[in-house]
Protein backbone atom coordinates (compact mmCIF):
# COMPACT_ATOMS: atom_id res chain seq x y z
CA UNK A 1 0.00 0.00 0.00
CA UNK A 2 1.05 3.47 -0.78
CA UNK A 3 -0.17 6.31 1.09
CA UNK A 4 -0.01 9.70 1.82
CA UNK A 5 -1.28 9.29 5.13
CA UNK A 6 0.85 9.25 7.82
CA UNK A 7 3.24 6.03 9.14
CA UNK A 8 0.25 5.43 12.01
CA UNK A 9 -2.38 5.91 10.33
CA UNK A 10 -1.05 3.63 7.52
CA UNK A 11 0.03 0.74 9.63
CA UNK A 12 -3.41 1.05 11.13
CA UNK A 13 -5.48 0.49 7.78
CA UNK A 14 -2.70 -1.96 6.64
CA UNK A 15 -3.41 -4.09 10.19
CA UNK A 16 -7.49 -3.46 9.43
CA UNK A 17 -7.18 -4.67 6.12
CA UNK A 18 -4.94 -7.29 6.59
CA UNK A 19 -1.91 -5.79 4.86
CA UNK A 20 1.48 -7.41 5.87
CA UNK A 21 4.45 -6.44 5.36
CA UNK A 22 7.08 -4.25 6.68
CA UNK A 23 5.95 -0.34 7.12
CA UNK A 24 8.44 2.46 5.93
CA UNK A 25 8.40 5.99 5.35
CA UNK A 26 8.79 7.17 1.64
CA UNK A 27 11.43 9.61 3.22
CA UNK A 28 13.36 6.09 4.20
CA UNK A 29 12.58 4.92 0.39
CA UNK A 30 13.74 8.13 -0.45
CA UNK A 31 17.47 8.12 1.35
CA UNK A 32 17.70 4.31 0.77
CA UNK A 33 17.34 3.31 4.58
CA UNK A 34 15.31 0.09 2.73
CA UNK A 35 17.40 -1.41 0.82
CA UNK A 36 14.68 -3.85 -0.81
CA UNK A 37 10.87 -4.06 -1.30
CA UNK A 38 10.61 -7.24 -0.17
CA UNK A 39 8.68 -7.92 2.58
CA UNK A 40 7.55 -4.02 2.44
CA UNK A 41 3.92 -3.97 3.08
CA UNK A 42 3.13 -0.28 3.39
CA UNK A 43 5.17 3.18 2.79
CA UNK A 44 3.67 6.23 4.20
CA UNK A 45 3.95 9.67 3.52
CA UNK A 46 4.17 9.12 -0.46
CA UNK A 47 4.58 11.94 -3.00
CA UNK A 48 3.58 11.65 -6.64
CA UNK A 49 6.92 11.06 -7.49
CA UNK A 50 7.60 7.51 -5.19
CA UNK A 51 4.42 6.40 -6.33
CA UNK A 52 6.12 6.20 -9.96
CA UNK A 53 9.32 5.63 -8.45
CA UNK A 54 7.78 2.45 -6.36
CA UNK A 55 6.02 1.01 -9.19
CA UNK A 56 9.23 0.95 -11.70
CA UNK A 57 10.92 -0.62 -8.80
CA UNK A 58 8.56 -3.32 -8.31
CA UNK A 59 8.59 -3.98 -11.78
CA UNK A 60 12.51 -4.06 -12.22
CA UNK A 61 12.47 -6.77 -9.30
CA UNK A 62 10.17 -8.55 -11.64
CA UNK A 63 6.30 -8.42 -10.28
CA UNK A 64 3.31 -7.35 -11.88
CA UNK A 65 1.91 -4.37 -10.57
CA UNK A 66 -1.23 -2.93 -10.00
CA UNK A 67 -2.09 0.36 -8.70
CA UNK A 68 -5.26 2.89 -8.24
CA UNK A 69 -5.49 5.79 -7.92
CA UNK A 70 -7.86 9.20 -8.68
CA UNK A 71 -6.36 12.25 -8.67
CA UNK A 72 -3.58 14.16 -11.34
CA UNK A 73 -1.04 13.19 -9.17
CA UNK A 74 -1.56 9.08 -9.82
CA UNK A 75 -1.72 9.27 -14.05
CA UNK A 76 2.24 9.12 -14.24
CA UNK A 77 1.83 5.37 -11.91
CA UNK A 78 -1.10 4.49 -13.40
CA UNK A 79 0.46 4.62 -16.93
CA UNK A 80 3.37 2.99 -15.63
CA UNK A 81 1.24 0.28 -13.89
CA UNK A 82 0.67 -3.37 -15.29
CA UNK A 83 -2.82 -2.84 -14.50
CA UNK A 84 -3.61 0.85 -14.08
CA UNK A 85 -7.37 1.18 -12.23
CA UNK A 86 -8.78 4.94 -11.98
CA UNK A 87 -11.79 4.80 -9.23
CA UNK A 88 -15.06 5.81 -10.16
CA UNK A 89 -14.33 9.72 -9.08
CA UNK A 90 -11.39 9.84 -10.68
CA UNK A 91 -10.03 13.07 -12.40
CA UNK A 92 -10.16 12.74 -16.19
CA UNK A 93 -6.03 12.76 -16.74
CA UNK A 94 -6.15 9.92 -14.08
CA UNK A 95 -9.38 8.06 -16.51
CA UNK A 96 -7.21 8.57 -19.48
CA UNK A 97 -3.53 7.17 -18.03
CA UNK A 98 -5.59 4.30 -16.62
CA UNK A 99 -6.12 0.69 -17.92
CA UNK A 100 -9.15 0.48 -16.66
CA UNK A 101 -12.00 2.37 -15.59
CA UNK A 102 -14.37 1.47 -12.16
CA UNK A 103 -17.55 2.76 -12.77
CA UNK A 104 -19.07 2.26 -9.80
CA UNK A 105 -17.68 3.45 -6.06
CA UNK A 106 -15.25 1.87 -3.99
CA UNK A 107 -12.77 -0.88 -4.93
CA UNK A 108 -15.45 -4.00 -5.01
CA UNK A 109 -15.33 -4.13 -8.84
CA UNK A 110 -11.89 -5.04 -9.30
CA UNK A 111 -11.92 -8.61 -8.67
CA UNK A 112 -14.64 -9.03 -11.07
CA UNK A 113 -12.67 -7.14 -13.77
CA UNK A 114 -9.73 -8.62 -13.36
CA UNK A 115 -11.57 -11.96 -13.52
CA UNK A 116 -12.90 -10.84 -16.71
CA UNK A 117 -10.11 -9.53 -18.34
CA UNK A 118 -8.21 -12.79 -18.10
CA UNK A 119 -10.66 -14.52 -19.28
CA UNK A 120 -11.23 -12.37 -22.45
């Protein structure tokens, strides 16, 4: 998970939602205090910037990554993303960098379009 929200307030949605993992700042990211994403759960405190930054890195270590996202801020991520999903509010720069589009609010629908996808 990547969040602008603070380091509590992330680890405490990560530990509600059953996120685990490690929990860093992206100021740690950012000076290289984690040397690897693996086992990294959560980073708090993200700028637009280590969202893209994050994402390449996943990639480069060799997953497939999805991300969301809604805002101006997320279309650089979302382009760069495997699987790019604007939400349903989403600005239209974030609709148009996006793989795909939720029309509906929340997150519920991306199971079932995933499920979809592969099978098409």
């Amino acid at each position: 998970m990547l969040t602008g929200d603070s380091l509590e307030t992330a680890r405490a949605v990560a530990a509600q939602v059953g996120i685990p993992g490690n929990v860093c700042t992206a100021e740690q990211l950012r000076a290289d205090h984690v040397r690897s994403l693996d086992g990294l759960g959560v980073v708090a405190g993200v700028l637009p910037e280590d969202k893209y930054r994050v994402v390449q890195a996943l990639q480069q270590a060799g997953h497939v990554v999805g991300m969301t996202g809604d805002g101006v801020n997320d279309a650089p991520a979302l382009k760069q993303a495997e699987v790019g999903i604007a939400v349903a509010n989403a600005t239209d720069v974030a609709k148009a960098a996006a793989s795909l589009v939720l029309t509906q609010p929340g997150l519920a629908d991306i199971l079932a379009a995933i499920q979809t996808s592969r099978r098409i």
